[in-house]
Protein backbone atom coordinates (compact mmCIF):
# COMPACT_ATOMS: atom_id res chain seq x y z
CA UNK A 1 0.00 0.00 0.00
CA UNK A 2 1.09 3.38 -0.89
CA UNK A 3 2.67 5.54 1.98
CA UNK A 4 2.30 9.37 2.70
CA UNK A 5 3.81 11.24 5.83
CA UNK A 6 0.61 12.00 7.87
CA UNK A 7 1.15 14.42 10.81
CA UNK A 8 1.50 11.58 13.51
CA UNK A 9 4.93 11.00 12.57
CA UNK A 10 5.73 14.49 13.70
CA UNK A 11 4.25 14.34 17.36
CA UNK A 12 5.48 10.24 17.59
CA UNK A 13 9.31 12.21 17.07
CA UNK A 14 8.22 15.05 19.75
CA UNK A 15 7.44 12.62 22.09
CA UNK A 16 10.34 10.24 21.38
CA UNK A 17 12.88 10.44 24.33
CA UNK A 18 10.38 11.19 27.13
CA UNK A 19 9.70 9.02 30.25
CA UNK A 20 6.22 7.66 29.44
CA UNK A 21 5.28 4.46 27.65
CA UNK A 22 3.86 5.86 24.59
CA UNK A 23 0.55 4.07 23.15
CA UNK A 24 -0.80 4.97 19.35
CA UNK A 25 -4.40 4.25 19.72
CA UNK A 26 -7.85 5.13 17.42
CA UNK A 27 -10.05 2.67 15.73
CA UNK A 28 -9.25 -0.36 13.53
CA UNK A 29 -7.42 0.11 10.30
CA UNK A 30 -7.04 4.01 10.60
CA UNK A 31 -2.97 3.71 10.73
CA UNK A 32 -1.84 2.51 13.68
CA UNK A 33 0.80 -0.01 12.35
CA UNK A 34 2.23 2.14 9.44
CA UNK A 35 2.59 4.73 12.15
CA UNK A 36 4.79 2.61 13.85
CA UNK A 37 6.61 1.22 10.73
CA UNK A 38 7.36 5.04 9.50
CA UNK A 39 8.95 5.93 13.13
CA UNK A 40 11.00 2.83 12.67
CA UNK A 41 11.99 4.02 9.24
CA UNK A 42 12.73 7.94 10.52
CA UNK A 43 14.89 6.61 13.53
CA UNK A 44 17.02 4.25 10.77
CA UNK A 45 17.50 6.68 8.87
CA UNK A 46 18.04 10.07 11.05
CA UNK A 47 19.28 8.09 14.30
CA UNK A 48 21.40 5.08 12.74
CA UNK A 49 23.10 4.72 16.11
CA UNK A 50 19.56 4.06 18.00
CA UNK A 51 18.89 0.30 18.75
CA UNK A 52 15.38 -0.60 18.15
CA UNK A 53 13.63 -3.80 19.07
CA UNK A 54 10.85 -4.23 17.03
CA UNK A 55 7.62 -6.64 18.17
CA UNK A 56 5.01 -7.59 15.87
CA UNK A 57 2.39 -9.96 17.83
CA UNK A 58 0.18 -10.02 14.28
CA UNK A 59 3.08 -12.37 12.80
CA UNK A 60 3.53 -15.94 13.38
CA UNK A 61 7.40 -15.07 13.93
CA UNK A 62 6.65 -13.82 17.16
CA UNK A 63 4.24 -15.94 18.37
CA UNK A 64 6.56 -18.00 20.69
CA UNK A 65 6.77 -14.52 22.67
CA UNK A 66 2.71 -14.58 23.66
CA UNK A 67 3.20 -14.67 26.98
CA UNK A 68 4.64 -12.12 29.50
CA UNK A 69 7.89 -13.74 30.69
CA UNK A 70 8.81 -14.64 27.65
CA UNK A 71 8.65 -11.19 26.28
CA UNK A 72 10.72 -9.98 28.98
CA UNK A 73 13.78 -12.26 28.41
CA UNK A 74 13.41 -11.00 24.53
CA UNK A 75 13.50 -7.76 24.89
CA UNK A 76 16.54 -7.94 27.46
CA UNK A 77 18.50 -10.31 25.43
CA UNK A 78 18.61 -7.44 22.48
CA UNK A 79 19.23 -4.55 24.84
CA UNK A 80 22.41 -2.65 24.09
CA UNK A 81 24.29 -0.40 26.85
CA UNK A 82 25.48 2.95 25.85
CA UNK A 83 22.87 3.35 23.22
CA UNK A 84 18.98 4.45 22.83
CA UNK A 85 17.28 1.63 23.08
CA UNK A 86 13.81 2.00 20.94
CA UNK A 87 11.26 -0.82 22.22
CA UNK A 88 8.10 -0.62 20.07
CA UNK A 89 5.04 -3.65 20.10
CA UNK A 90 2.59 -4.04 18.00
CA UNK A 91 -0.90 -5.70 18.91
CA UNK A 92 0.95 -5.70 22.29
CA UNK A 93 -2.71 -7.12 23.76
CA UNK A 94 -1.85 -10.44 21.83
CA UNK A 95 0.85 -11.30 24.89
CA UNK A 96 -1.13 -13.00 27.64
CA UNK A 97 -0.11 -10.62 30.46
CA UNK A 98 1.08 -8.30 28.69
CA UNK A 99 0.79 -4.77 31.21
CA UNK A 100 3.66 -6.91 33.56
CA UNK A 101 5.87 -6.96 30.84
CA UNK A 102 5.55 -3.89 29.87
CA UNK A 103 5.37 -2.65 33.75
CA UNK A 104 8.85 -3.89 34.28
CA UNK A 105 10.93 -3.16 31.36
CA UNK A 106 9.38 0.30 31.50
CA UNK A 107 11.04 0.47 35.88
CA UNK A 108 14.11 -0.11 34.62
CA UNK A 109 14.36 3.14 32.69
CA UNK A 110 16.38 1.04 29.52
CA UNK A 111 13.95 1.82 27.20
CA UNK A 112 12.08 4.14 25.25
CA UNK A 113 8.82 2.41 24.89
CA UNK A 114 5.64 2.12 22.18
CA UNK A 115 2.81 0.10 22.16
CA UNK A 116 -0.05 -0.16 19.56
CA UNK A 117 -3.01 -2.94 19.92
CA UNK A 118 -6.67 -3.37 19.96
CA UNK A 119 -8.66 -0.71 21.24
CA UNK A 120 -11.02 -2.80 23.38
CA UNK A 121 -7.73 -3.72 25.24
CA UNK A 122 -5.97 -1.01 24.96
CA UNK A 123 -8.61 1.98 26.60
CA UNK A 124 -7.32 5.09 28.05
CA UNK A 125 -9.28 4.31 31.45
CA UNK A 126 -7.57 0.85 31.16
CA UNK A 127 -4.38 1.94 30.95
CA UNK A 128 -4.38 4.13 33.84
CA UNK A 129 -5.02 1.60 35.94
CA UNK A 130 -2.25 -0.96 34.41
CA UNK A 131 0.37 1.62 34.25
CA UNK A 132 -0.61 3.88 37.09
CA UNK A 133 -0.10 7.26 34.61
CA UNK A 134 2.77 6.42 33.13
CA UNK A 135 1.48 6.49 29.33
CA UNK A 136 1.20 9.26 26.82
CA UNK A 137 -1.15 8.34 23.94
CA UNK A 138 -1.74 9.22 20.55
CA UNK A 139 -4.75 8.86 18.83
CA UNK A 140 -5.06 8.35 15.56
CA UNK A 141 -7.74 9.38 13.30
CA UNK A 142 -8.60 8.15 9.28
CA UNK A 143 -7.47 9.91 6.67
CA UNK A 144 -8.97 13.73 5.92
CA UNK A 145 -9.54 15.22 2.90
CA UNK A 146 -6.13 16.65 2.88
CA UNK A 147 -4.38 13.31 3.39
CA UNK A 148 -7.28 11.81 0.58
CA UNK A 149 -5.77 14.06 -1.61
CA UNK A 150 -2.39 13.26 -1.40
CA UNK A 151 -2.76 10.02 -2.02
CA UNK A 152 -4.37 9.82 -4.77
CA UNK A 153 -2.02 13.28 -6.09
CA UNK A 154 -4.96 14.46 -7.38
CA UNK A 155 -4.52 17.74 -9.19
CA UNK A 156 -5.47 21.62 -8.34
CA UNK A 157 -8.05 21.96 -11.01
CA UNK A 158 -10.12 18.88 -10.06
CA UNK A 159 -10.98 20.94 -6.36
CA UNK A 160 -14.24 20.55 -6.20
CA UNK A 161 -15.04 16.67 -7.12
CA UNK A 162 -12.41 15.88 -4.63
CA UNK A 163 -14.92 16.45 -0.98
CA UNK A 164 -17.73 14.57 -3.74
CA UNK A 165 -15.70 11.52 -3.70
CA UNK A 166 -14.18 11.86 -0.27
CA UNK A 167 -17.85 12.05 0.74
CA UNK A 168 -18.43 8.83 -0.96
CA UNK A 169 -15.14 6.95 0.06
CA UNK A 170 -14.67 8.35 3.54
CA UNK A 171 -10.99 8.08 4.93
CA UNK A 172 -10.38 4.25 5.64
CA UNK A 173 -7.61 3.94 3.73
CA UNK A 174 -7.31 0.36 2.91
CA UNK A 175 -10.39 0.68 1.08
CA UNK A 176 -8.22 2.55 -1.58
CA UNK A 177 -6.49 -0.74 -3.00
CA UNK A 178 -10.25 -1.46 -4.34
CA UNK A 179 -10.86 -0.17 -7.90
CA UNK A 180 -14.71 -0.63 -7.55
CA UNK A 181 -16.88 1.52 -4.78
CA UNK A 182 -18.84 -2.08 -3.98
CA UNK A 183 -15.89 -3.43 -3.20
CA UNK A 184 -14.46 0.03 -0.92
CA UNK A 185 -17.70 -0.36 0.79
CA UNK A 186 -17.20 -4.16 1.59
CA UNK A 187 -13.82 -3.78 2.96
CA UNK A 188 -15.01 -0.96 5.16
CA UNK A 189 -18.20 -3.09 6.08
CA UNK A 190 -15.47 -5.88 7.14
CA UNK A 191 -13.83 -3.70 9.20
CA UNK A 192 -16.88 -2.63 11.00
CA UNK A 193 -18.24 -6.06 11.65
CA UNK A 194 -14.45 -6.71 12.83
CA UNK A 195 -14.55 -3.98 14.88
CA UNK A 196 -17.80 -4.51 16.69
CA UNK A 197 -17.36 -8.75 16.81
CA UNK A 198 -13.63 -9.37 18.14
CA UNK A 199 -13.44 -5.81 20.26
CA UNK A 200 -16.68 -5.01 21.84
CA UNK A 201 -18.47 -8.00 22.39
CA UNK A 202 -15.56 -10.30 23.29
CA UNK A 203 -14.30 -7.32 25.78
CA UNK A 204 -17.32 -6.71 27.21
CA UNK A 205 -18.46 -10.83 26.80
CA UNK A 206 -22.09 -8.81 25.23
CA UNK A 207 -24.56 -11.93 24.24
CA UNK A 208 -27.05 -9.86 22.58
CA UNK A 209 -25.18 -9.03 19.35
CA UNK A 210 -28.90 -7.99 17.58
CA UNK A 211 -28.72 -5.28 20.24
CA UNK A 212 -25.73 -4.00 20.25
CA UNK A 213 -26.24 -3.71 16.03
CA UNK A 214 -29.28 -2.11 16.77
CA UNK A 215 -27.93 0.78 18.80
CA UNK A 216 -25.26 1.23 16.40
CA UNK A 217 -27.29 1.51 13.81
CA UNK A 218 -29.70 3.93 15.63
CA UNK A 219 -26.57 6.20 16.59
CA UNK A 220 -25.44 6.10 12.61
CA UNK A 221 -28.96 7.53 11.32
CA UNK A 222 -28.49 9.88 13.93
CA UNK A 223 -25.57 11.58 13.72
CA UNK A 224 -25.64 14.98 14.38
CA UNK A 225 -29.05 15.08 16.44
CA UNK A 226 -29.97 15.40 19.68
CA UNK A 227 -29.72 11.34 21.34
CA UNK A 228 -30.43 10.30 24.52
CA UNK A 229 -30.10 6.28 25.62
CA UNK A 230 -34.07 6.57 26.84
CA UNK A 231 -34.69 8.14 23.84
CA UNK A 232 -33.35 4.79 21.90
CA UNK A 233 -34.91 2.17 24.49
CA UNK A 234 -38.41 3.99 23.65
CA UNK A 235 -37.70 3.75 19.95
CA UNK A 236 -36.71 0.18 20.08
CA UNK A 237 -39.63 -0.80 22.69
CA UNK A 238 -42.42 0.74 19.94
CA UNK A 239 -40.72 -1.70 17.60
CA UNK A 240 -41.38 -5.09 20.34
CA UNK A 241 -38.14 -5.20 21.80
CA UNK A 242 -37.23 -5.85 25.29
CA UNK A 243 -34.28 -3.15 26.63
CA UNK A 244 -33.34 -0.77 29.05
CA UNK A 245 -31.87 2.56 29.23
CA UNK A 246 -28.77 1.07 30.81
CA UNK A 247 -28.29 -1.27 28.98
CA UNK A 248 -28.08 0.93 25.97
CA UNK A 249 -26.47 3.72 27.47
CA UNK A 250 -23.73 0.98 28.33
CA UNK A 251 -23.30 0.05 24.88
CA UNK A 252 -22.81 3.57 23.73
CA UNK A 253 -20.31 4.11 26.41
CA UNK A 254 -18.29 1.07 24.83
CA UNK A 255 -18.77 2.16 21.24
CA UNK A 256 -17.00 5.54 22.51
CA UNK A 257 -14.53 4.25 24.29
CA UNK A 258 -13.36 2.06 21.17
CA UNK A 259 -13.50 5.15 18.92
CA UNK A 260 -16.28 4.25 17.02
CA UNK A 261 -18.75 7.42 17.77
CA UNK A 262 -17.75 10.72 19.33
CA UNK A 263 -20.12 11.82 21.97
CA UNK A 264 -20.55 15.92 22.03
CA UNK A 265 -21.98 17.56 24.98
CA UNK A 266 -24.20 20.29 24.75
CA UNK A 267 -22.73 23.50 26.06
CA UNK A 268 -24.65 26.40 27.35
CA UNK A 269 -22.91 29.88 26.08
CA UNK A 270 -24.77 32.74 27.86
CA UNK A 271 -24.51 30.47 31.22
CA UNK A 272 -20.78 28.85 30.57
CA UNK A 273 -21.99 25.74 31.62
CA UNK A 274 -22.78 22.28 30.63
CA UNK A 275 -25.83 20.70 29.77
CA UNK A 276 -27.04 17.39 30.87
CA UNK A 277 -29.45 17.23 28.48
CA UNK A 278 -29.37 14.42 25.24
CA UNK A 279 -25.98 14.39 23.38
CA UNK A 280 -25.06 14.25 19.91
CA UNK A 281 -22.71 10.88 18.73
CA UNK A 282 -20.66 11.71 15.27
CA UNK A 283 -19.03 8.76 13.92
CA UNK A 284 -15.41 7.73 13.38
CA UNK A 285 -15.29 7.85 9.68
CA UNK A 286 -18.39 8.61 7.75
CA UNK A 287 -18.35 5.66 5.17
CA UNK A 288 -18.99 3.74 7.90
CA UNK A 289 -22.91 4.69 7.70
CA UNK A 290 -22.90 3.94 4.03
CA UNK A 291 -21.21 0.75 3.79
CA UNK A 292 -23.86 -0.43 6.73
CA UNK A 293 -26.75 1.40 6.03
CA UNK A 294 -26.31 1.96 2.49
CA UNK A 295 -27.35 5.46 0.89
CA UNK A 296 -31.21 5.30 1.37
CA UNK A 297 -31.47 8.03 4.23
CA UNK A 298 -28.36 10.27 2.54
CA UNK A 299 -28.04 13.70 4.22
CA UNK A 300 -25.36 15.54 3.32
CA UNK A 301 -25.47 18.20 5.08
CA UNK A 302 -25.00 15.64 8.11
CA UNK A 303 -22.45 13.88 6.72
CA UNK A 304 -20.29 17.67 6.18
CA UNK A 305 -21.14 18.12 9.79
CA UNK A 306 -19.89 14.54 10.82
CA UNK A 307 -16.74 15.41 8.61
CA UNK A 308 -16.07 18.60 10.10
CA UNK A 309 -16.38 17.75 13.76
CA UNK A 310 -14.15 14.45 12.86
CA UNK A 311 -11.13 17.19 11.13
CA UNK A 312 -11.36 18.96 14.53
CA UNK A 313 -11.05 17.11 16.85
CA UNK A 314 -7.99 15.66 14.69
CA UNK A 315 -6.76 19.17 14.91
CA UNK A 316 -6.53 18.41 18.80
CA UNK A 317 -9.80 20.66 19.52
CA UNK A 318 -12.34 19.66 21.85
CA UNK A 319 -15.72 20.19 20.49
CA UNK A 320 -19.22 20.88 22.20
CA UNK A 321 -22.71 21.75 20.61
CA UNK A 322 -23.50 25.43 21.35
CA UNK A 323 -26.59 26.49 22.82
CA UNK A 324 -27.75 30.26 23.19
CA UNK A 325 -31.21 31.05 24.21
CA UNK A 326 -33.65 29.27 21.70
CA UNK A 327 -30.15 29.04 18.44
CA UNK A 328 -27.75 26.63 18.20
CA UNK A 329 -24.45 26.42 17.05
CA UNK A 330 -23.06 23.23 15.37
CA UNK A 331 -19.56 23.40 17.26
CA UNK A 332 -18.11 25.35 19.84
CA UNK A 333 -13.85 24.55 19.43
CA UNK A 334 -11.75 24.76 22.34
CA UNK A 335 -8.00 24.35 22.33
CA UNK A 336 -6.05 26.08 25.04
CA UNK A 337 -6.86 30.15 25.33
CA UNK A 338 -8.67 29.46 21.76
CA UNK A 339 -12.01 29.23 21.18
CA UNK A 340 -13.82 29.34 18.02
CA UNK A 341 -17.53 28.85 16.94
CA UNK A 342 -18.38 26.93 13.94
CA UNK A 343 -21.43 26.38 11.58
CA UNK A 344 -21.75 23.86 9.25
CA UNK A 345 -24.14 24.27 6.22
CA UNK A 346 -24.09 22.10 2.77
CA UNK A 347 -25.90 24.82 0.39
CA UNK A 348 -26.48 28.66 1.44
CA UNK A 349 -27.48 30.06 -1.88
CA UNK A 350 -30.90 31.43 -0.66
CA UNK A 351 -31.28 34.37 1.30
CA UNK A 352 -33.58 32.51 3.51
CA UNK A 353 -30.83 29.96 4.25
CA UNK A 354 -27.88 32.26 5.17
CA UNK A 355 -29.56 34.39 6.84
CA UNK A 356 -30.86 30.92 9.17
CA UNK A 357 -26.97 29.93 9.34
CA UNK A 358 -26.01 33.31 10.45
CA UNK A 359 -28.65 34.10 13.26
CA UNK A 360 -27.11 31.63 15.91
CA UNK A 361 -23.58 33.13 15.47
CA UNK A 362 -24.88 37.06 15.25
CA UNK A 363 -26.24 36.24 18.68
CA UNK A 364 -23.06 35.68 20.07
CA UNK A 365 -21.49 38.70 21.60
CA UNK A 366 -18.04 37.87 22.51
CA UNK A 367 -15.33 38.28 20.36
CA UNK A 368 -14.25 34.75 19.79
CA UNK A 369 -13.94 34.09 16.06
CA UNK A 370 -17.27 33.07 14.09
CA UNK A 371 -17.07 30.90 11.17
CA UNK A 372 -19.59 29.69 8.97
CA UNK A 373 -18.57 26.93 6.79
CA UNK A 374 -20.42 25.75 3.13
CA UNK A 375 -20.17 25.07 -0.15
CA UNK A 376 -19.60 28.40 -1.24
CA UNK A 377 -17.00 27.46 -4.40
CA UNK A 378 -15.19 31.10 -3.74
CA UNK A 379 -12.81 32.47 -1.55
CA UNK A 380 -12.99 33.46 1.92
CA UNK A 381 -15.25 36.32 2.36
CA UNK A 382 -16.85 38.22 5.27
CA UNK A 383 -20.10 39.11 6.80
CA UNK A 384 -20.69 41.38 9.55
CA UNK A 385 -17.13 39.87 11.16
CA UNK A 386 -18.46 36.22 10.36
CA UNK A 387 -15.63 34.14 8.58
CA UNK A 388 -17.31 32.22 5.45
CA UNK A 389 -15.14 29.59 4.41
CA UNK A 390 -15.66 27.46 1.27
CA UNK A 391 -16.24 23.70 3.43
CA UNK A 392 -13.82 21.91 1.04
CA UNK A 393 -10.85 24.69 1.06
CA UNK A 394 -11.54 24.83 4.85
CA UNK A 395 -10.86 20.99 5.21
CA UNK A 396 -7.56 21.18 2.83
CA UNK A 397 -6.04 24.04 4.97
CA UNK A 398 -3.57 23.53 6.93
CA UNK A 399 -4.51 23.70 11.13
């Protein structure tokens, strides 16, 4: 598979050299590996003198090391004094016992250590507890529209077809060895049903798969609105099934811990406070709810939304739905002393339909920046000091 330099590599070299046992997380297939093959590659290259020790539990070559101890003596036997000594695991949950290993090669201060591995085992509330705050993670996302574009070099002039068919691939990017969308759609489908079969339910030991499918699919028609786990029980009760709030509002919490859905609170502006009202769930990667749904229900204005609040929280923002008064605003950004608020519109032609976009962020009296972001096709422009951004020029630009 083709290779580009995605912006992971960067922070993997910042944090190279500190204390912490650094773990690449995100969902299935988004990178994690290649990540961790591309650091290898930098430090050979740019650090020849570096020793690394390189443990891949997804080959049969390193199977004899599945268990704890055994890792130990490995890793100890290759260590080298007088040198930096790179340890770096992949599908590190494969080693029964794993965290012990890891534990005690990290107290003896040898090594410079990275883990990657399932994300049912590999949780950040997990991890705190096996390695008592000694980890740094990185998460990492699918590919955006900028990276989409780089890999398939497409050209300048071809601008505005490329969000069409980003829209309609999404960013998993082993789906790009497929010529045929059918086939994209299958692979991503596979992933999913991976995904949802060998993480959740075996972590979790959930019996009632038809459930758990159900709430998933609920969540994917519903991206971008207003959810609530009673609010899915009473839809699934009017349709004869048997649930519980907490039961579903268990399953959500595990579909958000394995990065499938992002859950966004609702945040109250005038008040500066949270809301404990329903939440909103947007979805890893949005070909997800067209390889399992199909294209029946297509929105695209919710899909923009799902791909905007995706790009910013991979630009390290934390996002909230804004509420002021009786308006809403599709994202309030927050990123140290920064704050921005966002809204997210697929066609704002009319007069009647700008004007609608606009209202919720002319209410806002601060002086945070206000951007309103469509499919304008023209350069950045202004109105009454609100930021309109063409969506697709907005999602190539750099952060």
């Amino acid at each position: 598979m083709k290779l580009i330099k995605r912006k992971y590599l960067d922070d993997l070299i910042l944090m190279s050299g500190t204390p912490d046992i650094k773990v690449i997380t995100g969902i299935r297939r988004s990178g994690k590996s290649k990540l961790m093959e591309s650091f290898i590659n930098y430090n050979i290259e740019n650090r020849p003198d570096n020793n690394i020790i390189h443990i891949n539990f997804a080959l049969e070559e390193f199977e004899n090391l599945r268990e704890h101890r055994k890792l130990n003596e490995y890793v100890e036997q290759r260590y080298e004094k007088d040198k930096t000594n790179l340890l770096l695991i992949d599908e590190v949950q494969r080693c029964k016992g794993f965290e012990e290993a890891i534990t005690s090669l990290h107290a003896t201060e040898k090594y410079d250590i990275y883990i990657t591995g399932s994300n049912a085992f590999l949780l950040s509330s997990d991890l705190a507890t096996l390695f008592t705050g000694r980890t740094m993670s990185l998460e990492i996302f699918p590919f955006s529209l900028a990276e989409f574009k780089e890999y398939y070099n497409l050209l300048p002039d071809e601008t505005h077809s490329i969000l069409n068919r980003y829209i309609e691939e999404g960013g998993m990017a082993g789906s790009y060895l497929y010529s045929q969308i059918e086939q994209k759609h299958i692979y991503v489908k596979n992933v999913y049903e991976t995904l949802i079969t060998r993480d959740i339910k075996e972590k979790y030991r959930i019996k009632n798969d038809n459930l758990l499918n159900q709430v998933t699919d609920f969540l994917m028609d519903n991206i971008g609105c207003e959810v609530s786990p009673t609010k899915i029980a009473n839809t699934l009760k009017s349709h004869g099934q048997k649930v519980n709030d907490k039961t579903i509002s268990s399953y959500i919490s595990y579909l958000c811990r394995a990065f499938v859905f992002y859950r966004v609170r609702r945040f109250d502006i005038a008040g500066k406070k949270y809301l404990s009202s329903n939440d909103k769930y947007y979805l890893c990667d949005h070909s997800f709810k067209s390889s399992i749904l199909g294209t029946k229900n297509f929105n695209r204005g919710r899909l923009l939304e799902n791909i905007v609040a995706v790009e910013l929280l991979r630009r390290g923002y934390e996002i909230y739905t804004g509420v002021l008064y009786n308006c809403e605003i599709d994202f309030v950004a927050l990123k140290r002393n920064e704050k921005i608020y966002i809204q997210v519109s697929d066609d704002i032609s009319s007069e009647e339909t700008l004007e609608r976009e606009l209202k919720s962020l002319k209410k806002i009296k601060d002086s945070y920046p206000k951007i309103l972001l469509a499919s304008t096709y023209q350069r950045q422009y202004d109105i009454e000091g609100i930021l309109v951004f063409d969506i697709e020029k907005w999602l190539q630009s750099q952060p």
